[in-house]
PDB file of N, CA and C in Angstrom:
ATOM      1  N   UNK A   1       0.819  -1.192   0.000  1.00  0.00           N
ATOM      2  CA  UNK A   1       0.000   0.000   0.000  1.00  0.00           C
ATOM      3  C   UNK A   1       0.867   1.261   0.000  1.00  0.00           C
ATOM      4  N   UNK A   2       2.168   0.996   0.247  1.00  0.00           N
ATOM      5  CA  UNK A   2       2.684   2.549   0.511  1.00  0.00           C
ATOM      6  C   UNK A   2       3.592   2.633  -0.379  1.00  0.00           C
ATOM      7  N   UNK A   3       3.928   1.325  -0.947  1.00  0.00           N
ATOM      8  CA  UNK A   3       4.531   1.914  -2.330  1.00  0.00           C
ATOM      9  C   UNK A   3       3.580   2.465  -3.317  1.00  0.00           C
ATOM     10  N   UNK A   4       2.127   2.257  -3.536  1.00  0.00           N
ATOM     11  CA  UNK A   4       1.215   2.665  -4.369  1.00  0.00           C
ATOM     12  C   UNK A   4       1.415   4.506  -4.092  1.00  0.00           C
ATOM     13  N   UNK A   5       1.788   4.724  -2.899  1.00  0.00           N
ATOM     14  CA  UNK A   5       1.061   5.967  -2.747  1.00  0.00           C
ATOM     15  C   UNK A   5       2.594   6.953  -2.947  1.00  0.00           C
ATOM     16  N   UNK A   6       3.735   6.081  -3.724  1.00  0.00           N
ATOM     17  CA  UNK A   6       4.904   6.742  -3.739  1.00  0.00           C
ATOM     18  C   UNK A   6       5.014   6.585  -4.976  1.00  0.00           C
ATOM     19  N   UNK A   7       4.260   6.260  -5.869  1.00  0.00           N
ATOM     20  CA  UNK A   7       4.182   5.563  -7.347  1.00  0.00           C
ATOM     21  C   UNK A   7       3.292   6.848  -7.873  1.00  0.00           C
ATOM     22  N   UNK A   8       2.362   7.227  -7.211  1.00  0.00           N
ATOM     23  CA  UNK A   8       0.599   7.713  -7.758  1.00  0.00           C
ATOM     24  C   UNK A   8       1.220   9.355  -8.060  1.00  0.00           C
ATOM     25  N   UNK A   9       2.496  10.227  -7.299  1.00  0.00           N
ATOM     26  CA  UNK A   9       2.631  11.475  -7.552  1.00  0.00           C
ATOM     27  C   UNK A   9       3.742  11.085  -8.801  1.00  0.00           C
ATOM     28  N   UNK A  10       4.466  10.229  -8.684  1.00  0.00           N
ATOM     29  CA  UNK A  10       5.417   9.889 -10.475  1.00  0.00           C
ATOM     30  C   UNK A  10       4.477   9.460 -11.359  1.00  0.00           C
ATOM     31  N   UNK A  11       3.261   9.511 -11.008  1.00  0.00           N
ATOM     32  CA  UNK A  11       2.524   8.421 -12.438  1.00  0.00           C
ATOM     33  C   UNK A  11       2.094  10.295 -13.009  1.00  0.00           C
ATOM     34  N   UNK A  12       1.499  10.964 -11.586  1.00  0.00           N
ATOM     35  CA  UNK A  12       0.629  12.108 -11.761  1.00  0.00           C
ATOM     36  C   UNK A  12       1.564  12.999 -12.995  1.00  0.00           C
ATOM     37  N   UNK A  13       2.538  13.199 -12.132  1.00  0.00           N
ATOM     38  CA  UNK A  13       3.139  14.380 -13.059  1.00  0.00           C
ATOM     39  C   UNK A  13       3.861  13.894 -14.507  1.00  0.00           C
ATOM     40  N   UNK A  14       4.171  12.396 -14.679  1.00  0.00           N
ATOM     41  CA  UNK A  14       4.269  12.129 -16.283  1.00  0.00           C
ATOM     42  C   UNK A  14       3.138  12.232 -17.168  1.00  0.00           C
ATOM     43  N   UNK A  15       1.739  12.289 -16.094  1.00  0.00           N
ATOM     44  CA  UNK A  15       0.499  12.370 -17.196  1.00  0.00           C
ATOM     45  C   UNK A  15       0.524  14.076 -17.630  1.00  0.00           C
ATOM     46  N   UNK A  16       0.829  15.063 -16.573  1.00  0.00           N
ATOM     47  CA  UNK A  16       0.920  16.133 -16.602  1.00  0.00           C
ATOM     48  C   UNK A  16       1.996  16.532 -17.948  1.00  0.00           C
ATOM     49  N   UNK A  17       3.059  15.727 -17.808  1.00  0.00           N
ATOM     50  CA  UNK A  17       4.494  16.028 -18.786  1.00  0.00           C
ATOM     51  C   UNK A  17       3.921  15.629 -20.359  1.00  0.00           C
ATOM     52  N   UNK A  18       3.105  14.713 -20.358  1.00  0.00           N
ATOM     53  CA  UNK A  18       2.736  13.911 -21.394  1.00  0.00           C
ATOM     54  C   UNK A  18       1.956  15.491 -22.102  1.00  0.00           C
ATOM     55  N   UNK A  19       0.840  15.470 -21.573  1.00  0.00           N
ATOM     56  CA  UNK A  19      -0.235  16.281 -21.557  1.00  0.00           C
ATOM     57  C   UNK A  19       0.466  17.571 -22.607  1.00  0.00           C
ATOM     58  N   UNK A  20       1.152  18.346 -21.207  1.00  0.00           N
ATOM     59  CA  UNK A  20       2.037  19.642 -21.823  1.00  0.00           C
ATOM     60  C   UNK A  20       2.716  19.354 -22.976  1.00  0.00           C
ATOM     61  N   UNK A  21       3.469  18.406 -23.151  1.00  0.00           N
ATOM     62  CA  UNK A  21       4.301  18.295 -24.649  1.00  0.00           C
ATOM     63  C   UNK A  21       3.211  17.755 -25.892  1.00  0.00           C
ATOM     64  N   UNK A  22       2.182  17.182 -25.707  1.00  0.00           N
ATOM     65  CA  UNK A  22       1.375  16.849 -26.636  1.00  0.00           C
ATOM     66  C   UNK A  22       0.737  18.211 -27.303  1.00  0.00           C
ATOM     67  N   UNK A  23       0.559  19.563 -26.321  1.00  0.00           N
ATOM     68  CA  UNK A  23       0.030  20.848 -26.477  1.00  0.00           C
ATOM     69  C   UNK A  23       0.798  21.910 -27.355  1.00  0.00           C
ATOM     70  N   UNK A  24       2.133  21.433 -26.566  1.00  0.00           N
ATOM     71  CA  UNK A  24       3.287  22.338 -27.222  1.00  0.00           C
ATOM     72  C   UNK A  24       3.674  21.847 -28.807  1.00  0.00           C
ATOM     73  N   UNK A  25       3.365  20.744 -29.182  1.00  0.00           N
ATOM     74  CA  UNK A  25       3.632  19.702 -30.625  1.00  0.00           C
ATOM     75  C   UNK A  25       2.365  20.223 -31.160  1.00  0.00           C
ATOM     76  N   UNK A  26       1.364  20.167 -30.845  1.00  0.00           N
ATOM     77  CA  UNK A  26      -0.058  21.169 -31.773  1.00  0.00           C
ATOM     78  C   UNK A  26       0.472  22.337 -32.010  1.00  0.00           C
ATOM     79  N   UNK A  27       0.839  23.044 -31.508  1.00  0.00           N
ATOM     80  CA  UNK A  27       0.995  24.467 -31.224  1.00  0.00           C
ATOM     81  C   UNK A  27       2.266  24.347 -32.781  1.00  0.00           C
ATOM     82  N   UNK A  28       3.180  23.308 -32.579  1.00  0.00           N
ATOM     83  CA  UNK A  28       4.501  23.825 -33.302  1.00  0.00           C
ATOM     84  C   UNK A  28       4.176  23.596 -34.254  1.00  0.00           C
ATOM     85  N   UNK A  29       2.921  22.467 -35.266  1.00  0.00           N
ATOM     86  CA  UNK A  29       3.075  21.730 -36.400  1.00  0.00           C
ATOM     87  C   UNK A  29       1.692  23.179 -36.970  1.00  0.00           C
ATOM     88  N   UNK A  30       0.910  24.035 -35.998  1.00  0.00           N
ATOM     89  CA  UNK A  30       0.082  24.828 -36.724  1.00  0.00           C
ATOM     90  C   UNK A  30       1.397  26.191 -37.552  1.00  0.00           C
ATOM     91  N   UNK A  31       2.344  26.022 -36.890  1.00  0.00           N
ATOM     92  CA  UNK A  31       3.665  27.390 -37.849  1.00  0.00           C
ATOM     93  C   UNK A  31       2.728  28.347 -36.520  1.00  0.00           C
ATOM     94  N   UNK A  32       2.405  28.543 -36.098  1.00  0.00           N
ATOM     95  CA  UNK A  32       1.843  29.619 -35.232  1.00  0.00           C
ATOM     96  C   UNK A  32       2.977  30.184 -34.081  1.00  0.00           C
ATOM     97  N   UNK A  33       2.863  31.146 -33.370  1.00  0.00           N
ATOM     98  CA  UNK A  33       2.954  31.586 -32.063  1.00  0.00           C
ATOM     99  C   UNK A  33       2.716  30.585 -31.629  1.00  0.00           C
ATOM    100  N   UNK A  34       3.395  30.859 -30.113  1.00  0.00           N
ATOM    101  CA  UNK A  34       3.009  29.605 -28.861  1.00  0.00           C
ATOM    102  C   UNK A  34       1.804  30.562 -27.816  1.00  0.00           C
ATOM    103  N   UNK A  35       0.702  29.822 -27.979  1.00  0.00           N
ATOM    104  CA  UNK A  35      -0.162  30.705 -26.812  1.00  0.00           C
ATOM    105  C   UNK A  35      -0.008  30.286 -25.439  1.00  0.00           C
ATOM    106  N   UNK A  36      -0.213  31.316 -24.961  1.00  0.00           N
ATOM    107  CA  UNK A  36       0.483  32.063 -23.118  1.00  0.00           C
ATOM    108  C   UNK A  36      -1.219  32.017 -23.071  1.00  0.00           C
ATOM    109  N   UNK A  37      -1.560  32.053 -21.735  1.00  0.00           N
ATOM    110  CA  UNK A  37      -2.567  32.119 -20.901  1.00  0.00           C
ATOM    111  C   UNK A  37      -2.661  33.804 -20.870  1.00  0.00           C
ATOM    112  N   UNK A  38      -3.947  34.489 -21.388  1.00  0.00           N
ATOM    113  CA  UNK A  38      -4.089  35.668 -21.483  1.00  0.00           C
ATOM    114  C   UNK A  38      -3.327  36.236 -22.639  1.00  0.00           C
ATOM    115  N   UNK A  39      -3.117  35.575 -23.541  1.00  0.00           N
ATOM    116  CA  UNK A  39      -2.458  36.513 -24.376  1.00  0.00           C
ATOM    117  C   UNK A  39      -3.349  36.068 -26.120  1.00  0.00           C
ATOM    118  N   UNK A  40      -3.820  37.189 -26.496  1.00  0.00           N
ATOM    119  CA  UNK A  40      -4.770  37.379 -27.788  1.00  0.00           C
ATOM    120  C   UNK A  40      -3.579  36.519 -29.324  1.00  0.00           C
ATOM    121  N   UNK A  41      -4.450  35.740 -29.595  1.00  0.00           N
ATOM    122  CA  UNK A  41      -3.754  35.127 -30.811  1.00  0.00           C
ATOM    123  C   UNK A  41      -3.522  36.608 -31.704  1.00  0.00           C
ATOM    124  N   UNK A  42      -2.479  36.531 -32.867  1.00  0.00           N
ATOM    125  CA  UNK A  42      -2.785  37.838 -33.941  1.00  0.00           C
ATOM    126  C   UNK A  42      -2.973  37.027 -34.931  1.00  0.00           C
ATOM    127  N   UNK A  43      -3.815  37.805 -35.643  1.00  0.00           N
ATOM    128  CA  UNK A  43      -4.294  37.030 -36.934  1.00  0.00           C
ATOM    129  C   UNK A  43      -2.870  37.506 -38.220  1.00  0.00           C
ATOM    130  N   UNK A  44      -2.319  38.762 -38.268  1.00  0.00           N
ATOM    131  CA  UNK A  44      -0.884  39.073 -39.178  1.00  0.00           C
ATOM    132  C   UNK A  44      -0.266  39.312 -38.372  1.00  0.00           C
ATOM    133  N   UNK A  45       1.290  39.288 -38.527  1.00  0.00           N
ATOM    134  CA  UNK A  45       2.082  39.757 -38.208  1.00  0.00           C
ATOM    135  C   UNK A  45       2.769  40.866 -38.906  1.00  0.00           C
ATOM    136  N   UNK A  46       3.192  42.026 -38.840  1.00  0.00           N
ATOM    137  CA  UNK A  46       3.675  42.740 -38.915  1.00  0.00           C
ATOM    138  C   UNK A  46       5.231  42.830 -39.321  1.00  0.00           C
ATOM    139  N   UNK A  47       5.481  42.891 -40.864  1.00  0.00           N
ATOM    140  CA  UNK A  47       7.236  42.619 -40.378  1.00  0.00           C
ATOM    141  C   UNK A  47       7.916  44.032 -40.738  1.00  0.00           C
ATOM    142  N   UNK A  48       9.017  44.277 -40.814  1.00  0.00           N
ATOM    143  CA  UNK A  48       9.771  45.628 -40.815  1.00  0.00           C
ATOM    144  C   UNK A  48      11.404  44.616 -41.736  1.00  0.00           C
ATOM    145  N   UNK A  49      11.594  45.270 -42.882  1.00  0.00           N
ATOM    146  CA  UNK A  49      12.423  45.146 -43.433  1.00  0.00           C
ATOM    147  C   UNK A  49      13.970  46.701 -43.201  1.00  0.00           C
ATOM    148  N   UNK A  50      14.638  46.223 -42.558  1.00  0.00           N
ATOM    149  CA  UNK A  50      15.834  46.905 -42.428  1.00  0.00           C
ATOM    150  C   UNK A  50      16.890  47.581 -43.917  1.00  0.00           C
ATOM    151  N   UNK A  51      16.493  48.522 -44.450  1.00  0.00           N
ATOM    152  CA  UNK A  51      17.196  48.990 -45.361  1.00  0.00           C
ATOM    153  C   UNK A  51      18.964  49.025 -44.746  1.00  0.00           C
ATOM    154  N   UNK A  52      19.715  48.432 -45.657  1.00  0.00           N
ATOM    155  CA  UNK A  52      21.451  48.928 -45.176  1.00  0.00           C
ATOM    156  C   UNK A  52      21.438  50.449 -45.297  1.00  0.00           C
ATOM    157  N   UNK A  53      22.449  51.079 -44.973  1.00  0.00           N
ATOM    158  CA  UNK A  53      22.770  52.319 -44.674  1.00  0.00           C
ATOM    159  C   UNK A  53      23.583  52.372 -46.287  1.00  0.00           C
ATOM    160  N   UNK A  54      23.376  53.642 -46.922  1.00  0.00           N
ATOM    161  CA  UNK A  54      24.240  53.982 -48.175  1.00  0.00           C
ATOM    162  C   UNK A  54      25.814  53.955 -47.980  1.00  0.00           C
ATOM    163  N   UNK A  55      26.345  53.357 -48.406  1.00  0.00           N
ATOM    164  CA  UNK A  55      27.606  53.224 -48.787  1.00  0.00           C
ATOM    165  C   UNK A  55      28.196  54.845 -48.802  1.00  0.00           C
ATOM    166  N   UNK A  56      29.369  54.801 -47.566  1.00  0.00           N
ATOM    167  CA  UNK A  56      30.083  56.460 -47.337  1.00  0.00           C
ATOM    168  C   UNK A  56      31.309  56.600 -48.147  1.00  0.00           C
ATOM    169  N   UNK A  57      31.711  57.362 -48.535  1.00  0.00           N
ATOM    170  CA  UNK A  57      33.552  57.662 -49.288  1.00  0.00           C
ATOM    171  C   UNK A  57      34.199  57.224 -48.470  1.00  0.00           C
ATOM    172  N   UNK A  58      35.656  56.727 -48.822  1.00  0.00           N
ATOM    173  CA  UNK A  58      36.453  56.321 -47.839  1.00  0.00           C
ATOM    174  C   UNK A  58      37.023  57.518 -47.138  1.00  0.00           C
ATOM    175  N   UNK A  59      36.417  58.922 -47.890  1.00  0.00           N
ATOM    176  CA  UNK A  59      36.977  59.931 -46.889  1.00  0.00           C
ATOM    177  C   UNK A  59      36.253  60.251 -45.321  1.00  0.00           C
ATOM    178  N   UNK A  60      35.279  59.742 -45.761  1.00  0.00           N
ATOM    179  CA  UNK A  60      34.329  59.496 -44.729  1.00  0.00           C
ATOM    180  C   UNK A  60      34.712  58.624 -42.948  1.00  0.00           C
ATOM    181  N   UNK A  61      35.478  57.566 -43.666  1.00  0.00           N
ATOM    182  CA  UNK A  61      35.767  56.919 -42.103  1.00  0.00           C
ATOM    183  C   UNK A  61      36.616  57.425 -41.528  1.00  0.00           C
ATOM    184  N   UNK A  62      37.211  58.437 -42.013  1.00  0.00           N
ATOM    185  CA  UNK A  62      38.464  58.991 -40.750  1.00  0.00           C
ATOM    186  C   UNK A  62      37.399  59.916 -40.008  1.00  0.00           C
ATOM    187  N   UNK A  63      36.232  60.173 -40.129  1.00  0.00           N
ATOM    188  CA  UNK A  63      35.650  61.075 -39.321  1.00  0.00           C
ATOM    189  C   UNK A  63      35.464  60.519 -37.471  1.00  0.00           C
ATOM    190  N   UNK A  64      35.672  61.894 -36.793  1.00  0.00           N
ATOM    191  CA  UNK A  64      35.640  61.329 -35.143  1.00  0.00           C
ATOM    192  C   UNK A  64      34.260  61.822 -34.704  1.00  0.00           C
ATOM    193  N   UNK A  65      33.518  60.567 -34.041  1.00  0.00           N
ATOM    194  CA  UNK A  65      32.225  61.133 -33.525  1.00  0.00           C
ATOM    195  C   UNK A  65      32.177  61.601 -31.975  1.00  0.00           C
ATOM    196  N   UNK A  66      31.030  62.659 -31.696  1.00  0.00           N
ATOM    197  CA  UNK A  66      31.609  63.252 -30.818  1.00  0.00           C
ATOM    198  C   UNK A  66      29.822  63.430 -30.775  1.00  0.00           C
ATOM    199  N   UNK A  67      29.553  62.515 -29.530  1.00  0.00           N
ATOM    200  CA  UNK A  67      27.843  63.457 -28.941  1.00  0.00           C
ATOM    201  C   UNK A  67      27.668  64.730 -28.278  1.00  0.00           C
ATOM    202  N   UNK A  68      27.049  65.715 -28.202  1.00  0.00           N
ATOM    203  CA  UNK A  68      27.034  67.321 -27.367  1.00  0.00           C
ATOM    204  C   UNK A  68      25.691  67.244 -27.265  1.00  0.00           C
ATOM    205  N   UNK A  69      25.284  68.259 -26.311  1.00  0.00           N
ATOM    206  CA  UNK A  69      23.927  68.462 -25.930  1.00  0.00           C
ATOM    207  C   UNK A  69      23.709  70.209 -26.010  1.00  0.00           C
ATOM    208  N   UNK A  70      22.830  70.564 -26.740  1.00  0.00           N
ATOM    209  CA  UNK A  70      22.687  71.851 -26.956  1.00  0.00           C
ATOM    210  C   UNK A  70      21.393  72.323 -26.465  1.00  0.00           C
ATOM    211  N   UNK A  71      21.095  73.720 -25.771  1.00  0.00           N
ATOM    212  CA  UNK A  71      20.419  74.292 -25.566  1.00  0.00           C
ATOM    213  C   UNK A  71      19.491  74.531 -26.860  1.00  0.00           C
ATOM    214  N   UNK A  72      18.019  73.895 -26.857  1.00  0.00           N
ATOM    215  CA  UNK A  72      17.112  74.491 -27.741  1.00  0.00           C
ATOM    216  C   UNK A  72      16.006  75.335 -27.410  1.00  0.00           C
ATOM    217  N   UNK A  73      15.748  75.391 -26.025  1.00  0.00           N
ATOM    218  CA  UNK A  73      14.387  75.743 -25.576  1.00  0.00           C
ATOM    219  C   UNK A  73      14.178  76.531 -24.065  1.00  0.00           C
ATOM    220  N   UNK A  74      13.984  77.539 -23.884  1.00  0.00           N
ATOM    221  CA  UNK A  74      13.340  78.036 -22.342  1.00  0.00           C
ATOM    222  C   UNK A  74      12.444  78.719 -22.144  1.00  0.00           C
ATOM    223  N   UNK A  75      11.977  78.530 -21.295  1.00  0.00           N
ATOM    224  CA  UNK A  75      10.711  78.806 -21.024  1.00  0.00           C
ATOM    225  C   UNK A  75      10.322  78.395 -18.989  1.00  0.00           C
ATOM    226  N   UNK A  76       9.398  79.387 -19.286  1.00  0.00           N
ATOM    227  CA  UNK A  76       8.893  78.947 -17.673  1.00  0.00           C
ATOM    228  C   UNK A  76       7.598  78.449 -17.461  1.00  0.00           C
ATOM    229  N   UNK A  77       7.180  77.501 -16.613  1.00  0.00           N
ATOM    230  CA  UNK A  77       6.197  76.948 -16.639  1.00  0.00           C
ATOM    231  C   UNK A  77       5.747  75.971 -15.255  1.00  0.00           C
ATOM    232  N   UNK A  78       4.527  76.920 -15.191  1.00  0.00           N
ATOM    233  CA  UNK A  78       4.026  76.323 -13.255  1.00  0.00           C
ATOM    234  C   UNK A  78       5.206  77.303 -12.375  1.00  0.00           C
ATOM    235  N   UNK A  79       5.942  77.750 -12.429  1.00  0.00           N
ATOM    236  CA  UNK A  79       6.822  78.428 -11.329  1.00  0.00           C
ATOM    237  C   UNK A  79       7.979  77.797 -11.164  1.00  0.00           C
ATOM    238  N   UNK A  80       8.697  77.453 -12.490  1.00  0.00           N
ATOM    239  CA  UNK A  80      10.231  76.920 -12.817  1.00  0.00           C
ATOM    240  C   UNK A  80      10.579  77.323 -14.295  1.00  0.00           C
ATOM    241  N   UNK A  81      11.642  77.788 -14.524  1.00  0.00           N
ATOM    242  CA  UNK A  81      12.481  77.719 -15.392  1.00  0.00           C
ATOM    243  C   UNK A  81      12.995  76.243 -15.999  1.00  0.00           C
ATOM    244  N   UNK A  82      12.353  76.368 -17.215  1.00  0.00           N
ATOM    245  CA  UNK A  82      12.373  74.760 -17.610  1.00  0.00           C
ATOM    246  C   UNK A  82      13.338  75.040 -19.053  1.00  0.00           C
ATOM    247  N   UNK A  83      14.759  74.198 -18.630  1.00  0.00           N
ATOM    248  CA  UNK A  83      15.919  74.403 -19.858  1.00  0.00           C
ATOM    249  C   UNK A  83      15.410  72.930 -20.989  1.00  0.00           C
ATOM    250  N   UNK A  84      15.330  73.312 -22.181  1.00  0.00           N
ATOM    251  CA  UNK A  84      15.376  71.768 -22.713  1.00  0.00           C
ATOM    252  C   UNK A  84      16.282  71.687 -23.563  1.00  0.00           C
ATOM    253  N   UNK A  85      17.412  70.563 -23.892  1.00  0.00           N
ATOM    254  CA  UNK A  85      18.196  70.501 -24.357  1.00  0.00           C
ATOM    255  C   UNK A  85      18.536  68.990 -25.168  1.00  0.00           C
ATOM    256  N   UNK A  86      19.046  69.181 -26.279  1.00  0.00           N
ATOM    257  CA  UNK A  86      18.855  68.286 -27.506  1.00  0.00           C
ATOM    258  C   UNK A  86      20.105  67.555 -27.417  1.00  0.00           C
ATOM    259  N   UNK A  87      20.267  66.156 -27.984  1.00  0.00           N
ATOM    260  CA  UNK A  87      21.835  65.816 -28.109  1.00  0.00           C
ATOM    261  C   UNK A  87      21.884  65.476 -29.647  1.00  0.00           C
ATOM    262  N   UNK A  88      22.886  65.757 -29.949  1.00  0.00           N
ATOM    263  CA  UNK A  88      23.106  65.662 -31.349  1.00  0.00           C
ATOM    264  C   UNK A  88      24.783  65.049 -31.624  1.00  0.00           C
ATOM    265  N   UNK A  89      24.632  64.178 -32.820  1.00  0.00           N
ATOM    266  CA  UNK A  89      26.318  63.684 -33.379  1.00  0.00           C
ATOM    267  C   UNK A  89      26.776  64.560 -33.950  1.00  0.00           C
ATOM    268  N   UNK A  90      28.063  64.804 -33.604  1.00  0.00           N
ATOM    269  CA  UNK A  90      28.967  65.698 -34.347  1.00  0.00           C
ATOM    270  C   UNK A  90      30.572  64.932 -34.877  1.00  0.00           C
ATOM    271  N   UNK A  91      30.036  65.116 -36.480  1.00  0.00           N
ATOM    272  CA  UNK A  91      31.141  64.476 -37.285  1.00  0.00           C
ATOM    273  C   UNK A  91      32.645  65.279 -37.484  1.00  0.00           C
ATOM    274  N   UNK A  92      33.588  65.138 -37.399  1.00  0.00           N
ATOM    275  CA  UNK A  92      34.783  65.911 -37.292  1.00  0.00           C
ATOM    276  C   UNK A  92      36.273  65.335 -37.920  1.00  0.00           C
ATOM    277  N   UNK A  93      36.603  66.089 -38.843  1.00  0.00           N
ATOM    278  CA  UNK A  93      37.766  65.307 -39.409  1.00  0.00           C
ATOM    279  C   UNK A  93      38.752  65.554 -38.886  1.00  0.00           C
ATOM    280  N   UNK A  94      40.252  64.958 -39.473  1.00  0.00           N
ATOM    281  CA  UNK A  94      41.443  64.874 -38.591  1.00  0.00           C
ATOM    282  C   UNK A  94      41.673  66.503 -38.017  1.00  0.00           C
ATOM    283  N   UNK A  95      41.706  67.200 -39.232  1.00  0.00           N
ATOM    284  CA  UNK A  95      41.985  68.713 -38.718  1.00  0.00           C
ATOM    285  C   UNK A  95      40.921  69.270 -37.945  1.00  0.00           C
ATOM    286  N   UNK A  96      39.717  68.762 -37.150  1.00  0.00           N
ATOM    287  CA  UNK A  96      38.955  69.069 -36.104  1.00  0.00           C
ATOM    288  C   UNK A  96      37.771  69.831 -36.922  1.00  0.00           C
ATOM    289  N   UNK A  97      37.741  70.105 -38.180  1.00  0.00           N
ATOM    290  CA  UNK A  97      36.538  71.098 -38.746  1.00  0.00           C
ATOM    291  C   UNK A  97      35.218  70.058 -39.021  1.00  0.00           C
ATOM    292  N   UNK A  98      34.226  70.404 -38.471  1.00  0.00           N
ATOM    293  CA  UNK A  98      33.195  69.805 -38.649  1.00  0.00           C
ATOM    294  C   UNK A  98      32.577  69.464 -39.679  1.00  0.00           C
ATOM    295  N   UNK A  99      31.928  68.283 -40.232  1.00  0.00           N
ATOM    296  CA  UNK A  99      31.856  67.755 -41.563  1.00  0.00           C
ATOM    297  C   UNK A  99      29.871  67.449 -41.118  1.00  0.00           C
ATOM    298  N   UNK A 100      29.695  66.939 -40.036  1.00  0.00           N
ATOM    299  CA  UNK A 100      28.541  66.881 -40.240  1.00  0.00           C
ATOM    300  C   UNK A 100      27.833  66.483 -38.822  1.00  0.00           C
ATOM    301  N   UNK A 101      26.651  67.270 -38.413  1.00  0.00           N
ATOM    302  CA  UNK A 101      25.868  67.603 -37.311  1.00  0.00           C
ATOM    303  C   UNK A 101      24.746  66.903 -37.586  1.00  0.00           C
ATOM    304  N   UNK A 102      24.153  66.055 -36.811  1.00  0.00           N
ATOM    305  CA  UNK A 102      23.092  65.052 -36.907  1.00  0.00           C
ATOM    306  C   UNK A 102      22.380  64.827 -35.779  1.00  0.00           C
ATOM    307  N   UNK A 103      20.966  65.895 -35.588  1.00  0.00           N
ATOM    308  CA  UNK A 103      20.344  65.861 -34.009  1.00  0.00           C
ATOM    309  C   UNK A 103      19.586  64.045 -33.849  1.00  0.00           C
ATOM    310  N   UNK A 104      19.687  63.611 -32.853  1.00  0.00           N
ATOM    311  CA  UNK A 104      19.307  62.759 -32.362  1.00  0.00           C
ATOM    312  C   UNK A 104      17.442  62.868 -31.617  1.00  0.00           C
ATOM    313  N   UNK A 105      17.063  61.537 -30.837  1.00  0.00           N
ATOM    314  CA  UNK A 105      15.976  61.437 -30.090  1.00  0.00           C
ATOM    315  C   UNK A 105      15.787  62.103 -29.415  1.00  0.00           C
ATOM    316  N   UNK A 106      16.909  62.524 -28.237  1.00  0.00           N
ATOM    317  CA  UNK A 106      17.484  62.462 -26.929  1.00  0.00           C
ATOM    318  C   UNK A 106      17.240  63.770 -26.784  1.00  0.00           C
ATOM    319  N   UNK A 107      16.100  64.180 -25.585  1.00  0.00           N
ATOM    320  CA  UNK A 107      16.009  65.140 -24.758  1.00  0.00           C
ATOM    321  C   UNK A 107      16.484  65.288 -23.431  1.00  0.00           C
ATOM    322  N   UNK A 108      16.888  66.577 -22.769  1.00  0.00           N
ATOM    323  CA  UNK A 108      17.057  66.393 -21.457  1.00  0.00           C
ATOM    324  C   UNK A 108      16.780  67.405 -21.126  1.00  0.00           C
ATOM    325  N   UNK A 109      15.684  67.623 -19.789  1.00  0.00           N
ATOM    326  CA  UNK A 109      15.195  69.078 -19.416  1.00  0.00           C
ATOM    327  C   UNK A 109      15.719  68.983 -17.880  1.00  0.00           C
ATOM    328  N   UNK A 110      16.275  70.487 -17.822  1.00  0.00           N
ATOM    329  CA  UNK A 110      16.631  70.693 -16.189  1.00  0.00           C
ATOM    330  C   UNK A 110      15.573  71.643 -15.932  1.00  0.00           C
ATOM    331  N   UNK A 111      14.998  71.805 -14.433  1.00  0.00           N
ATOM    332  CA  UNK A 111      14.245  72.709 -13.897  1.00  0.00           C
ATOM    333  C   UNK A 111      14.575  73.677 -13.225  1.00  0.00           C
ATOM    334  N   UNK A 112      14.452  74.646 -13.254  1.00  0.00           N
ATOM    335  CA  UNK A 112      14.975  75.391 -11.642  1.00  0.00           C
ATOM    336  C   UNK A 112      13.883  75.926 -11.275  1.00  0.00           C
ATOM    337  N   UNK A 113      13.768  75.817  -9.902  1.00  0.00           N
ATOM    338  CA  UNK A 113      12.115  76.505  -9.152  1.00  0.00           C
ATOM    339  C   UNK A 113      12.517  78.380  -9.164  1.00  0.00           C
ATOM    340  N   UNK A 114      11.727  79.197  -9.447  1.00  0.00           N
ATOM    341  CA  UNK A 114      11.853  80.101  -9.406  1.00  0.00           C
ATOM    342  C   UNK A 114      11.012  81.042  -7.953  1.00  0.00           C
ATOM    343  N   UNK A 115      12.083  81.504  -7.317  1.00  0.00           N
ATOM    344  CA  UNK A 115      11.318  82.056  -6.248  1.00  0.00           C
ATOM    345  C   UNK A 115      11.643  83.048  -6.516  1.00  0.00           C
ATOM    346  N   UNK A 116      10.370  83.962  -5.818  1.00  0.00           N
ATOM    347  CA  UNK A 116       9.506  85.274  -6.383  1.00  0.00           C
ATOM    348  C   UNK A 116       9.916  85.730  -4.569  1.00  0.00           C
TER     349      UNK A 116
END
């Protein structure tokens, strides 16, 4: 009797193992997504093709990149001085003269409270 009852949780969880991999083998032979509990099948998917970048002159790779953050914006608002400021690439050849300025995403605002 008490080996039955040391047998009955190894029988349980191979029916469980069985079960799950029989689910996951439907799932793989439909080409589909794997469905998650709460999560909406999609009927398309959406794809995004990556264009390469145009081919630069070889005068081009000696350039040194260099990120800066520039003042674009002030203003006050609610009772602070609100700075906003942009970062942008800056391209630069050996002799240091700038070849090419390229603003980025990247914001950063500082506040200062203004007391009256």
């Amino acid at each position: 009797m008490k080996s039955k009852l040391n047998i009955f949780p190894l029988f349980f969880l191979g029916m469980i193992l069985v079960l799950v991999s029989s689910i996951e083998a439907s799932t793989l032979q439909e080409d589909t997504e794997p469905y998650v509990i709460g999560q909406v099948k999609t009927l398309e998917i959406e794809s995004t093709i990556a264009e390469p970048k145009k081919q630069k002159d070889l005068s081009e790779e000696n350039l040194k990149f260099q990120l800066d953050q520039r003042l674009i914006k002030q203003e006050n608002v609610d009772g602070y001085h609100v700075e906003t400021y942009r970062e942008y690439e800056i391209y630069k050849d050996r002799k240091g003269d700038v070849k090419e300025v390229v603003p980025t995403s990247n914001y950063e605002y500082i506040r200062y409270k203004i007391y009256e």
